[in-house]
C-alpha atoms as a PDB file:
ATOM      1  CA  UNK A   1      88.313 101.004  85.085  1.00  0.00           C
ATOM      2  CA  UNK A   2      90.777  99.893  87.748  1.00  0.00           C
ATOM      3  CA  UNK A   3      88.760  97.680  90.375  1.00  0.00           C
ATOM      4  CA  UNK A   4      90.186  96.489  93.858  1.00  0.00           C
ATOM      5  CA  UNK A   5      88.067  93.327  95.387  1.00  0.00           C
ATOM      6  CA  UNK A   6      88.586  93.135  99.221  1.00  0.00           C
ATOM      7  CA  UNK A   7      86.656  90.316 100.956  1.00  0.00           C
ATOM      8  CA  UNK A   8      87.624  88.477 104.066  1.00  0.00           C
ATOM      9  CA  UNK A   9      90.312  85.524 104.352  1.00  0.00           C
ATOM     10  CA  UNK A  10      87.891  83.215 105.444  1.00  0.00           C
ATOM     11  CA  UNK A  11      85.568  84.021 102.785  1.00  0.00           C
ATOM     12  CA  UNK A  12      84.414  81.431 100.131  1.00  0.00           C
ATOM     13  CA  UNK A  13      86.443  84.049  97.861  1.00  0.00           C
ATOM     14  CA  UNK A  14      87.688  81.913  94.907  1.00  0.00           C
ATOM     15  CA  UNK A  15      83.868  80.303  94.516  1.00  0.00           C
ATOM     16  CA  UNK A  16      81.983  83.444  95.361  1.00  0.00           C
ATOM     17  CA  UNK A  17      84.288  86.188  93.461  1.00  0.00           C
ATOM     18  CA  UNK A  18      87.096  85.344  91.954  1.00  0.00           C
ATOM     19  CA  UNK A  19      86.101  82.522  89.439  1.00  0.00           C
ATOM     20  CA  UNK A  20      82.502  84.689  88.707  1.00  0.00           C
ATOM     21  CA  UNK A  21      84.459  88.130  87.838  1.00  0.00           C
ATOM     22  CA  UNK A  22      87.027  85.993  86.028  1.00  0.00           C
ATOM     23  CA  UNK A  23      84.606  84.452  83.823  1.00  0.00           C
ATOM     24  CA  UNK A  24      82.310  87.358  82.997  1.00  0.00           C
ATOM     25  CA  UNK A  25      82.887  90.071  80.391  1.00  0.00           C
ATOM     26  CA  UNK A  26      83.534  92.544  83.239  1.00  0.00           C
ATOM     27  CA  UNK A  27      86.936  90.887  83.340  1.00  0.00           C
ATOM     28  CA  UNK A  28      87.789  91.569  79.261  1.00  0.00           C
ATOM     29  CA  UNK A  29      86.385  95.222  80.216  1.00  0.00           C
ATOM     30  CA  UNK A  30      88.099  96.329  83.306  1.00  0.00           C
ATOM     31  CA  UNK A  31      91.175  96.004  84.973  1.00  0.00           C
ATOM     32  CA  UNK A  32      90.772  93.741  88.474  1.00  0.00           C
ATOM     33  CA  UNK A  33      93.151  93.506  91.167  1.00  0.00           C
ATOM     34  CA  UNK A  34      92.454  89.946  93.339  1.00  0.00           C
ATOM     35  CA  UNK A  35      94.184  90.337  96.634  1.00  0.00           C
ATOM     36  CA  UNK A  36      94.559  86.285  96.981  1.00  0.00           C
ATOM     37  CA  UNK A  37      95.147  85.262  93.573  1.00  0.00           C
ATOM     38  CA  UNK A  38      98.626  83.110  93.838  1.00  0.00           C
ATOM     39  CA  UNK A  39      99.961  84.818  91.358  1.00  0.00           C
ATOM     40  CA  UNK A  40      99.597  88.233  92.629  1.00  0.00           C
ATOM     41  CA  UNK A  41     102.376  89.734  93.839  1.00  0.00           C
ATOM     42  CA  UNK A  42     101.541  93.588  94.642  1.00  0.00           C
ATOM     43  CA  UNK A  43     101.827  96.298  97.569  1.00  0.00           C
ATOM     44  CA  UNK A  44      97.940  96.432  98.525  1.00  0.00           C
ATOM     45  CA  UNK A  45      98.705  99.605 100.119  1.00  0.00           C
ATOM     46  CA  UNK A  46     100.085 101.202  97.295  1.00  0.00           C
ATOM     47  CA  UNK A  47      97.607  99.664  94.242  1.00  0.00           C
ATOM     48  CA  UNK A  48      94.481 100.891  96.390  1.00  0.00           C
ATOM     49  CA  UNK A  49      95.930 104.647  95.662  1.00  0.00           C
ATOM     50  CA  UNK A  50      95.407 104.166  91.675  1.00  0.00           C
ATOM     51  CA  UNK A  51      92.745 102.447  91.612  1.00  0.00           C
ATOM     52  CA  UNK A  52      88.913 103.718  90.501  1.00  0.00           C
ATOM     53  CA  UNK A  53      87.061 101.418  92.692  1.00  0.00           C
ATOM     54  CA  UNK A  54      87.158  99.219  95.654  1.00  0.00           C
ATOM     55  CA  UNK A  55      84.454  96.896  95.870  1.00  0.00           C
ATOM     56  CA  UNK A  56      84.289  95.217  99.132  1.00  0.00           C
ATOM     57  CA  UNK A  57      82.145  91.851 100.055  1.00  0.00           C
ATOM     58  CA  UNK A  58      80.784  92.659 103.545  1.00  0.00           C
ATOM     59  CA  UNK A  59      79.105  89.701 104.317  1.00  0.00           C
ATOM     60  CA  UNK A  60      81.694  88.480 106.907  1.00  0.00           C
ATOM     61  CA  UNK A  61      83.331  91.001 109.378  1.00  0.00           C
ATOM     62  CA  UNK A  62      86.649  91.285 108.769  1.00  0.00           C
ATOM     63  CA  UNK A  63      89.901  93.620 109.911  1.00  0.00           C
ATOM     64  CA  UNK A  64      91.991  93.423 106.872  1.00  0.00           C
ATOM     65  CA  UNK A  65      88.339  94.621 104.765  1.00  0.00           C
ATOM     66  CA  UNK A  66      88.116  97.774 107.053  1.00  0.00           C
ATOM     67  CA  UNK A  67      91.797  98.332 106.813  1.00  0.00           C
ATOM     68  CA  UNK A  68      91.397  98.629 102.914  1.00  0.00           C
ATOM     69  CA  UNK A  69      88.238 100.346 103.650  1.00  0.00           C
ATOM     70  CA  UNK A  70      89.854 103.197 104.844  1.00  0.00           C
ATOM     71  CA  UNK A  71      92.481 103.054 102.260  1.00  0.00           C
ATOM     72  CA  UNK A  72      90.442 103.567  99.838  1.00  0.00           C
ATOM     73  CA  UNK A  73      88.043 106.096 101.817  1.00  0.00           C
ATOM     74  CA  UNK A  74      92.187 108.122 102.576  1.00  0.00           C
ATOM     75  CA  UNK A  75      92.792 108.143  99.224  1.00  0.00           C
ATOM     76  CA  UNK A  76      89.371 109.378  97.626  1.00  0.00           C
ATOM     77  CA  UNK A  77      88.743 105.811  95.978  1.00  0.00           C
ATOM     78  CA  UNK A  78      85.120 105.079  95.600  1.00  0.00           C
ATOM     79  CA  UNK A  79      83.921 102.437  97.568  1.00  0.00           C
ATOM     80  CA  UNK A  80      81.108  99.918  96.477  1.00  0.00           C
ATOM     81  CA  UNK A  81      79.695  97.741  99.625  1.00  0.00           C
ATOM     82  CA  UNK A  82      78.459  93.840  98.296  1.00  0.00           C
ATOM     83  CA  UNK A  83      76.871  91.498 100.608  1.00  0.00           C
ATOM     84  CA  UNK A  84      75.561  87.957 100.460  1.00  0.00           C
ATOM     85  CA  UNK A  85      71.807  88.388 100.993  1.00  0.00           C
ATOM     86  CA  UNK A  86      70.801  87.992 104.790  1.00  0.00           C
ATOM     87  CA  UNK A  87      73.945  89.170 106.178  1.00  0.00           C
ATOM     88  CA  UNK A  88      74.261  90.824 109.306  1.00  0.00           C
ATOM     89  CA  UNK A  89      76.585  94.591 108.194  1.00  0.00           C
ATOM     90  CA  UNK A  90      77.865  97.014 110.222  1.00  0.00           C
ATOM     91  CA  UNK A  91      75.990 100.384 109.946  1.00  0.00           C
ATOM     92  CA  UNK A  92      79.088 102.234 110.187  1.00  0.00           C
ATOM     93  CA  UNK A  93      79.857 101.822 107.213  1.00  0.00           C
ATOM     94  CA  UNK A  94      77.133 104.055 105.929  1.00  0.00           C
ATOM     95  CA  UNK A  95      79.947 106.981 106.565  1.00  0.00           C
ATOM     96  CA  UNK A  96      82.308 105.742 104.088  1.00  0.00           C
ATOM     97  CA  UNK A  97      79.590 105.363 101.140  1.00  0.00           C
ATOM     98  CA  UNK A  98      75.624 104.671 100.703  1.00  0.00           C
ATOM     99  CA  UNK A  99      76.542 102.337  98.019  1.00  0.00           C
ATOM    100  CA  UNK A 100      75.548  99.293  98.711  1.00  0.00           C
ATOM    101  CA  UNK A 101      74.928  96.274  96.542  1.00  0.00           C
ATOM    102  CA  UNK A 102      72.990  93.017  98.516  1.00  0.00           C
ATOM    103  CA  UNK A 103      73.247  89.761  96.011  1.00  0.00           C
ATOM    104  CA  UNK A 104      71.199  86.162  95.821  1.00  0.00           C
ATOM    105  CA  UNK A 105      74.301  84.165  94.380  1.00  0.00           C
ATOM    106  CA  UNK A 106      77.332  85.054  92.146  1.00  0.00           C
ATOM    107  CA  UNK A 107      75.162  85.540  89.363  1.00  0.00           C
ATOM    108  CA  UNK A 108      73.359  88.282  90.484  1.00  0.00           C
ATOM    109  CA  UNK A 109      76.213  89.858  92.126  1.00  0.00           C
ATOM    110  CA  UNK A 110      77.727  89.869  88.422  1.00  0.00           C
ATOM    111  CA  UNK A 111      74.565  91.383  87.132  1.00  0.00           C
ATOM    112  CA  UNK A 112      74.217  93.991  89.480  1.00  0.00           C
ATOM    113  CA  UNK A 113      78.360  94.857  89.469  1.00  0.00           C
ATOM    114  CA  UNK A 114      77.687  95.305  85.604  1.00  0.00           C
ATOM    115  CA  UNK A 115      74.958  97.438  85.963  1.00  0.00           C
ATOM    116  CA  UNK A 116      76.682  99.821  88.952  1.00  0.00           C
ATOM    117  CA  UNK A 117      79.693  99.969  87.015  1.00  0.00           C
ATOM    118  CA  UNK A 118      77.966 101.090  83.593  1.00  0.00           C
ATOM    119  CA  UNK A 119      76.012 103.767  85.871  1.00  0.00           C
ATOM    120  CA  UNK A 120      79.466 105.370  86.634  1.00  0.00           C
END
């Protein structure tokens, strides 16, 4: 499975995300695109359209999250909703997917990623 991570700027990202996915076996199984990684040198706009899944962290409002958001949403790309527990979301996003995911630490946001992504 292709998966697109979109999370804010400003976000603790690398500690919260991108060291957790890169260290867990979801990374040996599945194919994940890391918008801030250095190394990364991609059109967002176009890798959204072949991807299978966009899993966006929620927990800080951000434009360049809803942009990608409705990216995915254009291009019929599932969307999966994560969230640091306690943090204040947007209801609107309820019309782009009911999928939502609400995690303790980057643990349990690995756990519960694994287990979504098996369901699928």
């Amino acid at each position: 499975m292709k998966i697109y991570v979109a999370h804010a700027g400003d976000f603790d990202y690398e500690n919260k995300l991108y060291i957790p996915i890169k260290a867990s076996n979801l990374a040996k199984e599945h194919e994940f695109f890391l918008p801030h990684e250095k190394e990364n040198d991609f059109n967002t706009k176009e890798v959204i359209k072949t991807v299978d899944l966009l899993v966006a962290d929620i927990s800080q409002p951000s434009t360049g999250v809803g942009m990608e958001i409705g990216r995915a949403e254009a291009a019929g790309v599932s969307v999966l909703f994560v969230s640091e527990k306690g943090a204040k979301i947007s209801t609107s996003l309820n019309y782009v997917s009911d999928q939502f995911i609400e995690y303790e630490d980057s643990n349990d946001l690995i756990a519960k990623l694994r287990e979504y992504i098996s369901s699928r």
